[in-house]
N, C-alpha and C. Protein backbone atom coordinates (compact mmCIF):
# COMPACT_ATOMS: atom_id res chain seq x y z
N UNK A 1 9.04 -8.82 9.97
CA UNK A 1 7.89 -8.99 9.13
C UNK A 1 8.28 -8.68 7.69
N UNK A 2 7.58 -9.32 6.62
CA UNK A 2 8.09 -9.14 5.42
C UNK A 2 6.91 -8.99 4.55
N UNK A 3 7.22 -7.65 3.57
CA UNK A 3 6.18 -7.27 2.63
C UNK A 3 4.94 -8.19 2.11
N UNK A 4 3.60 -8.00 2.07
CA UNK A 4 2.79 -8.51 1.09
C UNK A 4 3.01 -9.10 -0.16
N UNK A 5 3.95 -8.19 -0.65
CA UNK A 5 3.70 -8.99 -2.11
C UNK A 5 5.10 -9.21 -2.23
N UNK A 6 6.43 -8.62 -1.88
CA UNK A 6 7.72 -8.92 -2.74
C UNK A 6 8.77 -9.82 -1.27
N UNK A 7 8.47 -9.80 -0.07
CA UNK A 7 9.05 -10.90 0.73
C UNK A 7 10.42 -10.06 1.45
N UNK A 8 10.10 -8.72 0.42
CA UNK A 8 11.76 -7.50 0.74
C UNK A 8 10.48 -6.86 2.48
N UNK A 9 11.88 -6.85 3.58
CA UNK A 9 11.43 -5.96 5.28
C UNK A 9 10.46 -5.21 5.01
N UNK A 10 9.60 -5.31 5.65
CA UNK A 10 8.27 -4.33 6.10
C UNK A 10 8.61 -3.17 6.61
N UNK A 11 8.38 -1.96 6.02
CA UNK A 11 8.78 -0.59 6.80
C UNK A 11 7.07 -0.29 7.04
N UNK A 12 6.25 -0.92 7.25
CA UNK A 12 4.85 -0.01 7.91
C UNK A 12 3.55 -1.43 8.16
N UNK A 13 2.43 -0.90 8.35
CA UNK A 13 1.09 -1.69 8.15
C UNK A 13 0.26 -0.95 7.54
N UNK A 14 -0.37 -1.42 6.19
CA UNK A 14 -1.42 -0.66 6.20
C UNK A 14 -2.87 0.00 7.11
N UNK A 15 -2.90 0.90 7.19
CA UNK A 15 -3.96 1.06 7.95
C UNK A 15 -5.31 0.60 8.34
N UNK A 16 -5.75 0.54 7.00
CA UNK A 16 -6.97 -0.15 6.45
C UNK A 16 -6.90 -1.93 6.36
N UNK A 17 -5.85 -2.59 6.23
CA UNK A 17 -6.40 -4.06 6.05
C UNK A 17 -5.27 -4.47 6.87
N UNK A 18 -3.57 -3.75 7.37
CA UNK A 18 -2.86 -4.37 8.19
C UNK A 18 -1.86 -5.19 7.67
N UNK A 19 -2.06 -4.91 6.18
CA UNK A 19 -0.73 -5.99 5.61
C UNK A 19 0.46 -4.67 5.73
N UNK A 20 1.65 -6.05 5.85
CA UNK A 20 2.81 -5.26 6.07
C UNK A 20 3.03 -5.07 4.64
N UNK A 21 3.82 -3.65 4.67
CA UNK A 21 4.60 -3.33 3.32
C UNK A 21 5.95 -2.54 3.14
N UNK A 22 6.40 -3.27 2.46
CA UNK A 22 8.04 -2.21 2.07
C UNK A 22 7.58 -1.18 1.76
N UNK A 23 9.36 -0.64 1.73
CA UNK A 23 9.12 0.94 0.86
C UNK A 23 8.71 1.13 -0.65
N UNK A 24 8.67 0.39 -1.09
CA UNK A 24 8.33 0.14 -2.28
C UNK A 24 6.97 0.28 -3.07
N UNK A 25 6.23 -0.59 -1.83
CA UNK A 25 4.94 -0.85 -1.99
C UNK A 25 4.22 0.06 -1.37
N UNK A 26 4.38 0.68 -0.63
CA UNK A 26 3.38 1.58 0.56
C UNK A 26 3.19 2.97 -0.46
N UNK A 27 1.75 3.03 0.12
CA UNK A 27 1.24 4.31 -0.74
C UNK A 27 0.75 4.60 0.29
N UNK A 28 0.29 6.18 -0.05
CA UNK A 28 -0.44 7.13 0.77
C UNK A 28 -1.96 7.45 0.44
N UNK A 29 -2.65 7.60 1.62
CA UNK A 29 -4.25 7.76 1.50
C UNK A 29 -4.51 8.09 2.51
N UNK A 30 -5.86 9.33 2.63
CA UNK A 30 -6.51 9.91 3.49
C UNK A 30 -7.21 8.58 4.22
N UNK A 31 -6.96 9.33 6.05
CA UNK A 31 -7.67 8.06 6.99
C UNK A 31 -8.41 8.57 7.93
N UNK A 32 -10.05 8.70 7.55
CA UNK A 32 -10.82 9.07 8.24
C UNK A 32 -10.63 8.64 9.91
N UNK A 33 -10.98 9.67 10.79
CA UNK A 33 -10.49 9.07 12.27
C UNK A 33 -12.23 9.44 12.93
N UNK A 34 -12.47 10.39 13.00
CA UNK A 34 -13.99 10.77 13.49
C UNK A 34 -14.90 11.58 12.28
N UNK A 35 -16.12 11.53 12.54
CA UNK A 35 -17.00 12.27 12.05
C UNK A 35 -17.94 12.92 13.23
N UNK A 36 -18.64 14.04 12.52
CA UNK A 36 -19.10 14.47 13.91
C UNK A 36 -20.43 15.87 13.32
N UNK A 37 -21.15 16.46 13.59
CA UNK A 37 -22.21 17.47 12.95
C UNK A 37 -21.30 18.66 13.47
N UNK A 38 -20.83 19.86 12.48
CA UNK A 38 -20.44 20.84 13.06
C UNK A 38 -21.25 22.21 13.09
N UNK A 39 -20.90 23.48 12.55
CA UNK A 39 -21.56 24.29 13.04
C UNK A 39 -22.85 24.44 11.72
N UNK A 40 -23.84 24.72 12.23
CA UNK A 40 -25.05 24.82 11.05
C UNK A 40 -25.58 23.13 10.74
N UNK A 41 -24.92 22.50 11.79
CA UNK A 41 -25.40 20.36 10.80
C UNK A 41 -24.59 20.39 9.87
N UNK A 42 -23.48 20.66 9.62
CA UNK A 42 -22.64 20.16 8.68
C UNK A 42 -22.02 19.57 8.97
N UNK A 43 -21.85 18.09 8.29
CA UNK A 43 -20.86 16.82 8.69
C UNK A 43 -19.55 17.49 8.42
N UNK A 44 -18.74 17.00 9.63
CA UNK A 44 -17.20 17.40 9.40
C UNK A 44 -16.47 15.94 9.76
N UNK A 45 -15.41 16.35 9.20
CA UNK A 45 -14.31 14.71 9.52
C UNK A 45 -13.03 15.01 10.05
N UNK A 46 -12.21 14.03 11.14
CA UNK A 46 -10.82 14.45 10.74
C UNK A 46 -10.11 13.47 10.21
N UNK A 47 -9.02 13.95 9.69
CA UNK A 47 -8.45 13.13 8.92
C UNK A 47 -7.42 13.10 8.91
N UNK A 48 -6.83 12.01 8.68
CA UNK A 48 -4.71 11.87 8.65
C UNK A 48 -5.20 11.62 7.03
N UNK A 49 -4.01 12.54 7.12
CA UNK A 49 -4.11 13.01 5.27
C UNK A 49 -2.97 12.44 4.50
N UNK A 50 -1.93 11.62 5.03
CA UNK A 50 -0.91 10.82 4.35
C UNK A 50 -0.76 9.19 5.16
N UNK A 51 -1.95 8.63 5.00
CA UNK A 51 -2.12 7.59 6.04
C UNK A 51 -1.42 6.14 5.60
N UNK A 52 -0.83 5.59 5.78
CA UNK A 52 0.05 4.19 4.87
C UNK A 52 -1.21 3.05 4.77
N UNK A 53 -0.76 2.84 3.11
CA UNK A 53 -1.84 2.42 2.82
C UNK A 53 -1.34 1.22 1.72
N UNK A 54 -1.88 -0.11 1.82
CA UNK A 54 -0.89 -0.79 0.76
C UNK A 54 -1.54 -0.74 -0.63
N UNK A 55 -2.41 -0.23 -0.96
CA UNK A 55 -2.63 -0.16 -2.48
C UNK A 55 -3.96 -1.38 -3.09
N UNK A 56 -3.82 -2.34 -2.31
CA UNK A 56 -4.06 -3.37 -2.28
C UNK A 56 -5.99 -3.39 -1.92
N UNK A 57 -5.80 -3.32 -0.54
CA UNK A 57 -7.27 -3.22 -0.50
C UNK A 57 -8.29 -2.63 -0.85
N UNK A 58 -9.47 -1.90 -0.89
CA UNK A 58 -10.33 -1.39 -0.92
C UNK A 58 -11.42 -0.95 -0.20
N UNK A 59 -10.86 0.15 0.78
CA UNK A 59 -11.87 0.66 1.71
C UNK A 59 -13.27 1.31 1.10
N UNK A 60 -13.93 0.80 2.05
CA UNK A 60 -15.35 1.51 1.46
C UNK A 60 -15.82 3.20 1.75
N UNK A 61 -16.13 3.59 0.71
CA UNK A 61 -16.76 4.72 0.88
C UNK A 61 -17.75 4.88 1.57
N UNK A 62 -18.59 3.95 1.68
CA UNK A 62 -19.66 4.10 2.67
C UNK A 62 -19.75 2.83 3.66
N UNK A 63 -20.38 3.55 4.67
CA UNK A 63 -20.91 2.47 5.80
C UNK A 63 -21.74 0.93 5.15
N UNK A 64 -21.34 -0.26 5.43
CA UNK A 64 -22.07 -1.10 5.16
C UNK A 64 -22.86 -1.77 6.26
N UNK A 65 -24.03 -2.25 6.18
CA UNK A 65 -24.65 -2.87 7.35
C UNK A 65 -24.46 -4.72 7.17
N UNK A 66 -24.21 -4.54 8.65
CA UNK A 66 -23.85 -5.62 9.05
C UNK A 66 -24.66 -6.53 10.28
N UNK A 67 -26.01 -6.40 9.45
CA UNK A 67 -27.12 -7.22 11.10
C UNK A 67 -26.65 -8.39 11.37
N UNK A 68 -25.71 -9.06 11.08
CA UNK A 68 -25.44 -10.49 11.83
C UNK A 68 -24.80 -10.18 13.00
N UNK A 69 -23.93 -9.08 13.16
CA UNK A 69 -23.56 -9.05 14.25
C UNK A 69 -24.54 -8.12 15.60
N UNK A 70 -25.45 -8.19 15.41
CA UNK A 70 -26.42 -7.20 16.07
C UNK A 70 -26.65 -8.25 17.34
């Protein structure tokens, strides 16, 4: 498989959108895995905290709704 943008071997996938990326290109970003109410109702998360990430996309901060697929 060969990088997104420069065509140089894929060392990963981004997490978030799945494009392959060299070493070059790959960055790091927190990757929410669960959420959950913890003690007192306080939202807690876990998280992979160096998650490969190509730079490229743009994950959303928040939930978007999606009724077409309902």
């Amino acid at each position: 498989m060969e990088c997104w943008f420069c065509g140089k071997p894929a060392r990963g996938i981004c997490v978030f959108c799945g494009r392959a990326v060299c070493k070059d290109h790959a960055r790091r970003m927190p990757h929410p895995l669960a959420m959950f109410l913890g003690k007192g109702q306080v939202p807690k998360m876990v998280v992979v905290a160096d998650a490969l990430f190509c730079g490229e996309c743009r994950p959303q901060p928040e939930p978007i709704e999606m009724p077409e697929i309902y």
